[in-house]
PDB file of N, CA and C in Angstrom:
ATOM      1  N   UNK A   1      -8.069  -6.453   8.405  1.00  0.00           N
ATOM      2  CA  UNK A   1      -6.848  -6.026   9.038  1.00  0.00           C
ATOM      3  C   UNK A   1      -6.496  -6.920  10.223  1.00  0.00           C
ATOM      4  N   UNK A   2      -7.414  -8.370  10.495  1.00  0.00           N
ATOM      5  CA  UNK A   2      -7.528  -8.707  11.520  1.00  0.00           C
ATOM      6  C   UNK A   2      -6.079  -9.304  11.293  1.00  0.00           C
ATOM      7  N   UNK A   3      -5.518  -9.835  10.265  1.00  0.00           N
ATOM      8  CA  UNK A   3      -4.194 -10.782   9.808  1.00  0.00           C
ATOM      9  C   UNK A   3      -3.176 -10.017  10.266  1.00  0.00           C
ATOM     10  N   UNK A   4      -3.286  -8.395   9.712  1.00  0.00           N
ATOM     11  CA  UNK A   4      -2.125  -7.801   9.815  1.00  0.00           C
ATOM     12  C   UNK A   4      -2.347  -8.046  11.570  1.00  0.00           C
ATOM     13  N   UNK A   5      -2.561  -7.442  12.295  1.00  0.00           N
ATOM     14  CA  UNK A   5      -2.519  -7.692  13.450  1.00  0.00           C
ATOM     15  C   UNK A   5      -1.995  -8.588  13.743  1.00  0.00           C
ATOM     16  N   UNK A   6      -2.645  -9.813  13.767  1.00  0.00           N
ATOM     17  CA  UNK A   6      -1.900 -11.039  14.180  1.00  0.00           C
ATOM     18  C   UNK A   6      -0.329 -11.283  14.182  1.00  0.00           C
ATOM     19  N   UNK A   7      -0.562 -10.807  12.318  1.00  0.00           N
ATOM     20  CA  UNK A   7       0.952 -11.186  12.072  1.00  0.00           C
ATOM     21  C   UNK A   7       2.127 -10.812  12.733  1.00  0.00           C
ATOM     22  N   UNK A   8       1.681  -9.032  13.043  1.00  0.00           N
ATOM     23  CA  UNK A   8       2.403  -8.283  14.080  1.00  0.00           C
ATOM     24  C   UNK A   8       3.003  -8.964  15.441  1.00  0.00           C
ATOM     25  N   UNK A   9       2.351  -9.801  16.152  1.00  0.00           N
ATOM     26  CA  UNK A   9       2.236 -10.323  17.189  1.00  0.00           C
ATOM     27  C   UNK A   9       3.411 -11.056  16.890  1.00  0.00           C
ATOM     28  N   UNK A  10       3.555 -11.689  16.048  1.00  0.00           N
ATOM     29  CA  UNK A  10       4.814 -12.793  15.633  1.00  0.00           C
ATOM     30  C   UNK A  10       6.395 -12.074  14.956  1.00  0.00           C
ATOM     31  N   UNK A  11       6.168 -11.085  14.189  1.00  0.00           N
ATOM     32  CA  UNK A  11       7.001 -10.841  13.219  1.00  0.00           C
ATOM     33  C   UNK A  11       7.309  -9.010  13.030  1.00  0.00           C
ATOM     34  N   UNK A  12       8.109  -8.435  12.914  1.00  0.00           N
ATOM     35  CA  UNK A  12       8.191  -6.649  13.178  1.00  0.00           C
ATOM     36  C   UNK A  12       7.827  -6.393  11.349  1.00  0.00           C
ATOM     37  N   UNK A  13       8.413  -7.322  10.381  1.00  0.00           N
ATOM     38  CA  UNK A  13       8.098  -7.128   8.980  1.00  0.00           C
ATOM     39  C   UNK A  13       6.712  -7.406   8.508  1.00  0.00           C
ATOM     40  N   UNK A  14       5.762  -6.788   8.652  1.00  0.00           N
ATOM     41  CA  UNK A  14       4.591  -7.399   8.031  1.00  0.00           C
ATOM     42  C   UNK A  14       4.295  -6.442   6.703  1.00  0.00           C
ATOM     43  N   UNK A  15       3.923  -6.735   5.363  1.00  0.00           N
ATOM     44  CA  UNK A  15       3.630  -6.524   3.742  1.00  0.00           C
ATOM     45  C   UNK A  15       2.208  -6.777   3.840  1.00  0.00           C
ATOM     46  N   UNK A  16       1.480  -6.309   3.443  1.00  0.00           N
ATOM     47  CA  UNK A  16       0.163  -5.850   2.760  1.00  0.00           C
ATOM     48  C   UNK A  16       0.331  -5.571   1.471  1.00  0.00           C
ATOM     49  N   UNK A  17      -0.931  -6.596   0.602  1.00  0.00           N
ATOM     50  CA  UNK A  17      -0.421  -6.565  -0.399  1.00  0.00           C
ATOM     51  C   UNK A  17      -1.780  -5.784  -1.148  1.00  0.00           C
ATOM     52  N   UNK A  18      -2.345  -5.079  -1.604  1.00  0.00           N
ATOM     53  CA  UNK A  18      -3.370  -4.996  -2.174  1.00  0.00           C
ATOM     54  C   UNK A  18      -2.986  -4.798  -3.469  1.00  0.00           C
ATOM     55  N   UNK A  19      -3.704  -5.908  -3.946  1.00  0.00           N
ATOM     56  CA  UNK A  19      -3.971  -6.577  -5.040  1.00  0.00           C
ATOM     57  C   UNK A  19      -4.711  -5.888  -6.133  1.00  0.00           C
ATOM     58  N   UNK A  20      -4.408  -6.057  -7.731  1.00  0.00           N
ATOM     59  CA  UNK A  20      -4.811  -5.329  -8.858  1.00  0.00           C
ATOM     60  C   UNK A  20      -5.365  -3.771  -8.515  1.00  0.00           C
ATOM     61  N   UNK A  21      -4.351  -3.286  -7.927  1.00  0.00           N
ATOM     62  CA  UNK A  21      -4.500  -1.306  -7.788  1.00  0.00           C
ATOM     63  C   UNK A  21      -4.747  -0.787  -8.731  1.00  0.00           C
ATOM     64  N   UNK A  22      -4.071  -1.287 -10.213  1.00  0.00           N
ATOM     65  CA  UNK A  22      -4.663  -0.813 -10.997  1.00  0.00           C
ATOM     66  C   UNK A  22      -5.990  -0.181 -11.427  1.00  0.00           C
ATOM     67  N   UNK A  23      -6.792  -1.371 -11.191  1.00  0.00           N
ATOM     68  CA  UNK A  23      -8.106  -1.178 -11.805  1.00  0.00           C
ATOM     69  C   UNK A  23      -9.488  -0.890 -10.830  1.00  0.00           C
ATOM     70  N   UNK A  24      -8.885  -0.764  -9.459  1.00  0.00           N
ATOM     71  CA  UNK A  24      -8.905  -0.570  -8.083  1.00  0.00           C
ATOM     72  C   UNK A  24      -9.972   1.301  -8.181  1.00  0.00           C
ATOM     73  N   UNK A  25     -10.848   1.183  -6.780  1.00  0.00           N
ATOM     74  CA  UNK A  25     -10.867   2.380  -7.065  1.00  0.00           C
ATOM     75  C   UNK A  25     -10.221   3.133  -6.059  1.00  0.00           C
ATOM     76  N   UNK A  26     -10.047   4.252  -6.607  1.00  0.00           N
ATOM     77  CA  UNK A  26      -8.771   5.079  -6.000  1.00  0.00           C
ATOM     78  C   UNK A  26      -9.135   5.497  -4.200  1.00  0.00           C
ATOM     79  N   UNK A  27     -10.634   5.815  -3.906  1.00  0.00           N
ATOM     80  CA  UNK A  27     -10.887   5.955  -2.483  1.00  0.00           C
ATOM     81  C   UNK A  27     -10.700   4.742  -1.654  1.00  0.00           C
ATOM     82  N   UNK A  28     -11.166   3.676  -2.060  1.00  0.00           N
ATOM     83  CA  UNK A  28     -11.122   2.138  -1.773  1.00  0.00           C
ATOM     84  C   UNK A  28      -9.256   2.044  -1.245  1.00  0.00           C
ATOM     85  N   UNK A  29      -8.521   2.491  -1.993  1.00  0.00           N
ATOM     86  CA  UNK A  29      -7.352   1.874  -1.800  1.00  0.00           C
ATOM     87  C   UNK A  29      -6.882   3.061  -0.369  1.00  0.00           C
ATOM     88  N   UNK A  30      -7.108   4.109  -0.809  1.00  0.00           N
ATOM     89  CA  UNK A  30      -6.741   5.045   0.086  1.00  0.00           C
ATOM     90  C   UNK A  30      -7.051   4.787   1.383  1.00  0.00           C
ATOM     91  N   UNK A  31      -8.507   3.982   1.295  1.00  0.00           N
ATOM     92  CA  UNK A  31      -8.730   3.933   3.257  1.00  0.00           C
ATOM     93  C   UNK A  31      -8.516   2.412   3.590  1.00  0.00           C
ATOM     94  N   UNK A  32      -7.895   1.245   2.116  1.00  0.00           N
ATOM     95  CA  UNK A  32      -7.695  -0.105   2.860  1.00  0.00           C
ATOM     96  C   UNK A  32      -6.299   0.077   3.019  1.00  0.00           C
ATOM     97  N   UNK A  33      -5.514   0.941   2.531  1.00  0.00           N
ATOM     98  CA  UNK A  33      -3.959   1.346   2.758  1.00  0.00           C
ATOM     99  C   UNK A  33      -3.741   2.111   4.365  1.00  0.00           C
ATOM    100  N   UNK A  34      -4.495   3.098   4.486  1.00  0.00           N
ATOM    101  CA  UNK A  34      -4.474   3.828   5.407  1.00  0.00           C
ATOM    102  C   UNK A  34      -4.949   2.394   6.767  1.00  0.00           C
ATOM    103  N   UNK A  35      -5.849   1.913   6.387  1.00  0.00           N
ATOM    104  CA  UNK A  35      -6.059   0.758   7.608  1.00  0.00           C
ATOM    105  C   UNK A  35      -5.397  -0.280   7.832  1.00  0.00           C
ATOM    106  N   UNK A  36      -3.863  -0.806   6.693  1.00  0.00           N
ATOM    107  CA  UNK A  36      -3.317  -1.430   6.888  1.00  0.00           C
ATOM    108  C   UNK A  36      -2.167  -1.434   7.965  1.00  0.00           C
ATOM    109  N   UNK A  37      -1.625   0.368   7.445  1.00  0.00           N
ATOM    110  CA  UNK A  37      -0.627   1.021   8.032  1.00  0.00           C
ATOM    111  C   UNK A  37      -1.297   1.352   9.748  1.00  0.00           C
ATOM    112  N   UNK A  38      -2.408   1.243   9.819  1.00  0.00           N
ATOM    113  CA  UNK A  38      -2.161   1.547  11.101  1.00  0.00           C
ATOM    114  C   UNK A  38      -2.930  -0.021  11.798  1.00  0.00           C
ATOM    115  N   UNK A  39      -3.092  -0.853  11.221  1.00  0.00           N
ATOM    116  CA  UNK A  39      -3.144  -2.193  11.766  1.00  0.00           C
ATOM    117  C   UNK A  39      -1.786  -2.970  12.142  1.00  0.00           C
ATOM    118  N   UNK A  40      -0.506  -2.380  11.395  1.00  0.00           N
ATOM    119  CA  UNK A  40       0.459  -2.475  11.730  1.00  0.00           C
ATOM    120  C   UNK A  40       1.641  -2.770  10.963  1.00  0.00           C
ATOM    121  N   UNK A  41       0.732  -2.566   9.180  1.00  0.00           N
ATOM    122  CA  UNK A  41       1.886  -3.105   7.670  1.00  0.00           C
ATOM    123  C   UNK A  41       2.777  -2.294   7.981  1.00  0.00           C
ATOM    124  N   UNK A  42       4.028  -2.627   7.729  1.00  0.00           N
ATOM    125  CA  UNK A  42       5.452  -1.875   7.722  1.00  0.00           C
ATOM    126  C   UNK A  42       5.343  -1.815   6.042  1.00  0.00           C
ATOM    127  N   UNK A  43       5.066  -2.534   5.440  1.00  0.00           N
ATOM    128  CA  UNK A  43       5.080  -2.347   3.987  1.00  0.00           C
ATOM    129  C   UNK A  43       4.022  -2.415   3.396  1.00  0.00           C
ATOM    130  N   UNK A  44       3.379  -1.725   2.324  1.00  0.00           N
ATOM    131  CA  UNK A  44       2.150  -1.801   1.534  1.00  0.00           C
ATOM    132  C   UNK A  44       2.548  -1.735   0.073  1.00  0.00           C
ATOM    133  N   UNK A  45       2.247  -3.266  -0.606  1.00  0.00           N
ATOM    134  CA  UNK A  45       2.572  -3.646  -1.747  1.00  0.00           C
ATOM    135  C   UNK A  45       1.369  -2.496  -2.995  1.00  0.00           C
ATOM    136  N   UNK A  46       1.938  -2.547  -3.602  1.00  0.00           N
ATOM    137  CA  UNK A  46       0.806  -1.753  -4.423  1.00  0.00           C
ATOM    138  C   UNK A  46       0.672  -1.565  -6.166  1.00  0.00           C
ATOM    139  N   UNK A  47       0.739  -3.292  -6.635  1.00  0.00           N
ATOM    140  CA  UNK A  47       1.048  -3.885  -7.761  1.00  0.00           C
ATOM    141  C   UNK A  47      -0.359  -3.597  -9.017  1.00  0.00           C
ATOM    142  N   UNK A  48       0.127  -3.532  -9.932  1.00  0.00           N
ATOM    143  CA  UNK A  48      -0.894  -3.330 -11.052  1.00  0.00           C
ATOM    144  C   UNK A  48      -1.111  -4.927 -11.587  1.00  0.00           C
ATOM    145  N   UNK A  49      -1.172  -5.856 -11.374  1.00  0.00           N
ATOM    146  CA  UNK A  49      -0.885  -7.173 -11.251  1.00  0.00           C
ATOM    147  C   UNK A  49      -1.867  -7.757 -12.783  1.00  0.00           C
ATOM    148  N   UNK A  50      -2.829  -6.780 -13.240  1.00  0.00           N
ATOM    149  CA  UNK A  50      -3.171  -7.159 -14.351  1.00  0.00           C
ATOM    150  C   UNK A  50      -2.619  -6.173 -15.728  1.00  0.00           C
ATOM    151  N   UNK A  51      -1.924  -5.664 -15.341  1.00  0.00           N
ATOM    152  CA  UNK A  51      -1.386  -4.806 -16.246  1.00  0.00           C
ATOM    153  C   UNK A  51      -2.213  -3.941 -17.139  1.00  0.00           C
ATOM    154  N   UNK A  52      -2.861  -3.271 -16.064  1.00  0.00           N
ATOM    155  CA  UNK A  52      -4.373  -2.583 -16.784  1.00  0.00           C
ATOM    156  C   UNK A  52      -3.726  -0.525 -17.217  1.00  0.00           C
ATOM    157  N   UNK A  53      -2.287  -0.598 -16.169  1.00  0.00           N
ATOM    158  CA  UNK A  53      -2.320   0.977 -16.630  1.00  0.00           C
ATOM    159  C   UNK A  53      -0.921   1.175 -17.620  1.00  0.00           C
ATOM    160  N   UNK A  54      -1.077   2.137 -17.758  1.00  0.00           N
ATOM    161  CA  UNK A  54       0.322   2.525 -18.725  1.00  0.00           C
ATOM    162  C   UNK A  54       1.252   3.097 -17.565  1.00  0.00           C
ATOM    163  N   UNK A  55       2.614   2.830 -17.514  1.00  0.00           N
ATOM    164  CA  UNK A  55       3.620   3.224 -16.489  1.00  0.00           C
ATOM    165  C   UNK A  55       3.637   4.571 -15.832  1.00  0.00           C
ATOM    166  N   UNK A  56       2.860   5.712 -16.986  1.00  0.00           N
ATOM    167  CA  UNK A  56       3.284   6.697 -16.245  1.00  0.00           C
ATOM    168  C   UNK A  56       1.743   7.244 -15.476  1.00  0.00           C
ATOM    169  N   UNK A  57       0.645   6.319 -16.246  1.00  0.00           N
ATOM    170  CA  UNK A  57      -0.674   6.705 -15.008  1.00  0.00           C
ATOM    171  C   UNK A  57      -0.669   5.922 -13.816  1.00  0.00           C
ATOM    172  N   UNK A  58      -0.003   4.793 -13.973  1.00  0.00           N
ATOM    173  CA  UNK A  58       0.397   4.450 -12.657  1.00  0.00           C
ATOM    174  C   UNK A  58       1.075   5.241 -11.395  1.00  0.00           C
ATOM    175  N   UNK A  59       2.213   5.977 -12.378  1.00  0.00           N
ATOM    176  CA  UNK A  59       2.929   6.368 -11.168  1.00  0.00           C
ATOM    177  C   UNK A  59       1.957   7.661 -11.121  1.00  0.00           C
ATOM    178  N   UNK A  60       1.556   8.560 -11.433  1.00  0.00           N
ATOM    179  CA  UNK A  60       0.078   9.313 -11.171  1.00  0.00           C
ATOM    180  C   UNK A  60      -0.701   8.719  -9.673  1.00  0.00           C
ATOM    181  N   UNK A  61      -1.333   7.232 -10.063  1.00  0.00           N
ATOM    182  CA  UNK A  61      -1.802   6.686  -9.132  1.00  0.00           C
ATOM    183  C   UNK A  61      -1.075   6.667  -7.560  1.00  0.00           C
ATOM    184  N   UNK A  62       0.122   6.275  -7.870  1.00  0.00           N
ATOM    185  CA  UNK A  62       1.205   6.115  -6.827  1.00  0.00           C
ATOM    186  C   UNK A  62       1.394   7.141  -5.904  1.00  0.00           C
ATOM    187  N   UNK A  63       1.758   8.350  -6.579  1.00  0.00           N
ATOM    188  CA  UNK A  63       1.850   9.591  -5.926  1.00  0.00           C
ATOM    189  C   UNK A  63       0.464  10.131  -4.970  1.00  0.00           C
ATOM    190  N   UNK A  64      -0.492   9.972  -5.669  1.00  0.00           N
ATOM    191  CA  UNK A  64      -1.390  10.307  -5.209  1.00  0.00           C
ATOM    192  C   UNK A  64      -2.014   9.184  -3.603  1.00  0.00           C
ATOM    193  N   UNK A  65      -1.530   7.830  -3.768  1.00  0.00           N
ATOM    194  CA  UNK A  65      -1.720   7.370  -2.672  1.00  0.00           C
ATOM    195  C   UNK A  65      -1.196   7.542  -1.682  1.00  0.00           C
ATOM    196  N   UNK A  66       0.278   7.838  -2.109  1.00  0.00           N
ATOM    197  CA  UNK A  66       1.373   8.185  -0.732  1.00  0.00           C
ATOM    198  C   UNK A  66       0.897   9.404  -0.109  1.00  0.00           C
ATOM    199  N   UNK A  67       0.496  10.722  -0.919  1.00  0.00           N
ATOM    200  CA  UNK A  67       0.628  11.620  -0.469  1.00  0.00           C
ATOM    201  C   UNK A  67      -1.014  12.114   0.479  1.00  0.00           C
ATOM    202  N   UNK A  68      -2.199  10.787   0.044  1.00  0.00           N
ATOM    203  CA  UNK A  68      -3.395  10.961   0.474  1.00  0.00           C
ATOM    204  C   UNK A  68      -3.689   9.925   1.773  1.00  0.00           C
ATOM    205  N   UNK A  69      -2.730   9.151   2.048  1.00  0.00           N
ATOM    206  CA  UNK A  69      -2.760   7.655   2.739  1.00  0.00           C
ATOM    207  C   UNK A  69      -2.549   8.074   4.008  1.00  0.00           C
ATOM    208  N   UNK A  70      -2.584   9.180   4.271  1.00  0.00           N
ATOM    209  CA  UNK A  70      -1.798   9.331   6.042  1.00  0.00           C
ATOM    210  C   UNK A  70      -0.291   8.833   6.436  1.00  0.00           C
ATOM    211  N   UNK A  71       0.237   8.736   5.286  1.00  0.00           N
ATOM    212  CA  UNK A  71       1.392   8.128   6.034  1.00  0.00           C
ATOM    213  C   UNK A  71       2.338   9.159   5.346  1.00  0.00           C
ATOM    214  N   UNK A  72       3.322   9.591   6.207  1.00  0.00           N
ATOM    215  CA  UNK A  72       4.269  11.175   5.998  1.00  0.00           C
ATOM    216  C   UNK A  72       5.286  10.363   5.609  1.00  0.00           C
ATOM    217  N   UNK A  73       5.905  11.207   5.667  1.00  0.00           N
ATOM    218  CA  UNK A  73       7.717  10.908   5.204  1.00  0.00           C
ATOM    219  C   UNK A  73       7.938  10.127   6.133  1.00  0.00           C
ATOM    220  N   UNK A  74       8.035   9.745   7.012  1.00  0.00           N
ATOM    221  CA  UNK A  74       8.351   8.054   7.830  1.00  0.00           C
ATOM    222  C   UNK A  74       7.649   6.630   7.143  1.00  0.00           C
ATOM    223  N   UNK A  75       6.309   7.481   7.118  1.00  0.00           N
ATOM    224  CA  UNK A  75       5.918   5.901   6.566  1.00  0.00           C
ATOM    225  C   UNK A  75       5.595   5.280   6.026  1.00  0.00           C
ATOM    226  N   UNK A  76       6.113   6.058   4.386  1.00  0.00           N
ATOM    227  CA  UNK A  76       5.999   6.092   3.465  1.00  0.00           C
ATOM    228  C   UNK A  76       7.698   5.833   2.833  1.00  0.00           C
ATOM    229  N   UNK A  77       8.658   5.682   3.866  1.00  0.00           N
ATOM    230  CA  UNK A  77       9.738   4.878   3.557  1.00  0.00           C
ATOM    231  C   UNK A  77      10.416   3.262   3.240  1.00  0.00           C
ATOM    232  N   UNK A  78      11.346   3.102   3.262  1.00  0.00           N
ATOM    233  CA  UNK A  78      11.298   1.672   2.697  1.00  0.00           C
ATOM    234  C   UNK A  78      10.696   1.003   3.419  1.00  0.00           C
ATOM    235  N   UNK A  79      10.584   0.801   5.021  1.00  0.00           N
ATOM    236  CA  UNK A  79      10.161   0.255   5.722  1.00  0.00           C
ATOM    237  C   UNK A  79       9.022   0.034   6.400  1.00  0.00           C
ATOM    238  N   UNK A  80       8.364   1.491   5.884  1.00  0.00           N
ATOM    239  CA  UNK A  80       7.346   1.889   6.363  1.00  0.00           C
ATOM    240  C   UNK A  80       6.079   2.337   5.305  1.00  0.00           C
ATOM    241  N   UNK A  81       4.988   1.968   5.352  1.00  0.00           N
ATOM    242  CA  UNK A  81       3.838   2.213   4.682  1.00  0.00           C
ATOM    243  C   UNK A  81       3.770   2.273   2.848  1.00  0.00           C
ATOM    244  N   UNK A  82       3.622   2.946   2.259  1.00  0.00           N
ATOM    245  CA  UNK A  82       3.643   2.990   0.704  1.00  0.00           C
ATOM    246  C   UNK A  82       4.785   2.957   0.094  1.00  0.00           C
ATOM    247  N   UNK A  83       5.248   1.310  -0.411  1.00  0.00           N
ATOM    248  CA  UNK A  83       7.351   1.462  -0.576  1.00  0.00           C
ATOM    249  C   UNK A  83       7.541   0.860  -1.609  1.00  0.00           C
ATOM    250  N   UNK A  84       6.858  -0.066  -1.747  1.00  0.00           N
ATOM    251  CA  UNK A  84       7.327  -1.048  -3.182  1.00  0.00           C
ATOM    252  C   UNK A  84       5.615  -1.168  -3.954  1.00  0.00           C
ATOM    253  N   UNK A  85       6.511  -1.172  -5.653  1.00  0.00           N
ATOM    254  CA  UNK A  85       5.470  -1.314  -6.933  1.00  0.00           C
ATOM    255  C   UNK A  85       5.801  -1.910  -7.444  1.00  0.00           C
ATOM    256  N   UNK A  86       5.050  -3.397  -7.435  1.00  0.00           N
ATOM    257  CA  UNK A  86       5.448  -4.693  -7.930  1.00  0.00           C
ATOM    258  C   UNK A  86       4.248  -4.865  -9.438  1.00  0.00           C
ATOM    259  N   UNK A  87       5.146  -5.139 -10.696  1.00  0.00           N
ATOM    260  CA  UNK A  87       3.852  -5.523 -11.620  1.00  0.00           C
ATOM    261  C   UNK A  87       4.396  -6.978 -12.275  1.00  0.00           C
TER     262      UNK A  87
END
């Protein structure tokens, strides 16, 4: 999280991207998401990047991160914490 930080220092937009969520395990993502958002990601990418799930266990996955990640209805908006699903 030391990057996100940094990046902060320079820029108000900083993206976190964690990489193949898919196949990811689900506690793992929950506390490197939760440590991004409060290192200072305004956005947390959260791509299936090997195309390991079927669309709708993904969004399964999805729901379940937003709603376990610490981040509420603020920051879990476009701008803020769990926003975009890139595959």
């Amino acid at each position: 999280m030391h990057a996100v930080k940094h990046a902060r220092k320079f820029v108000d937009d900083v993206e976190f991207y964690a990489e193949d969520t898919g196949r990811s395990d689900q506690e793992f993502l929950v506390r490197i998401i939760e440590a991004a958002v409060k290192a200072g990601a305004t956005v947390v990418n959260i791509p299936d990047t090997m195309g390991y799930n079927m669309p709708w266990d993904f969004g399964v996955r999805i729901r379940d991160l937003r709603g376990r990640c610490g981040c509420g209805r603020s920051a879990c908006g476009r701008r803020d914490g769990v926003s975009r699903v890139r595959d």
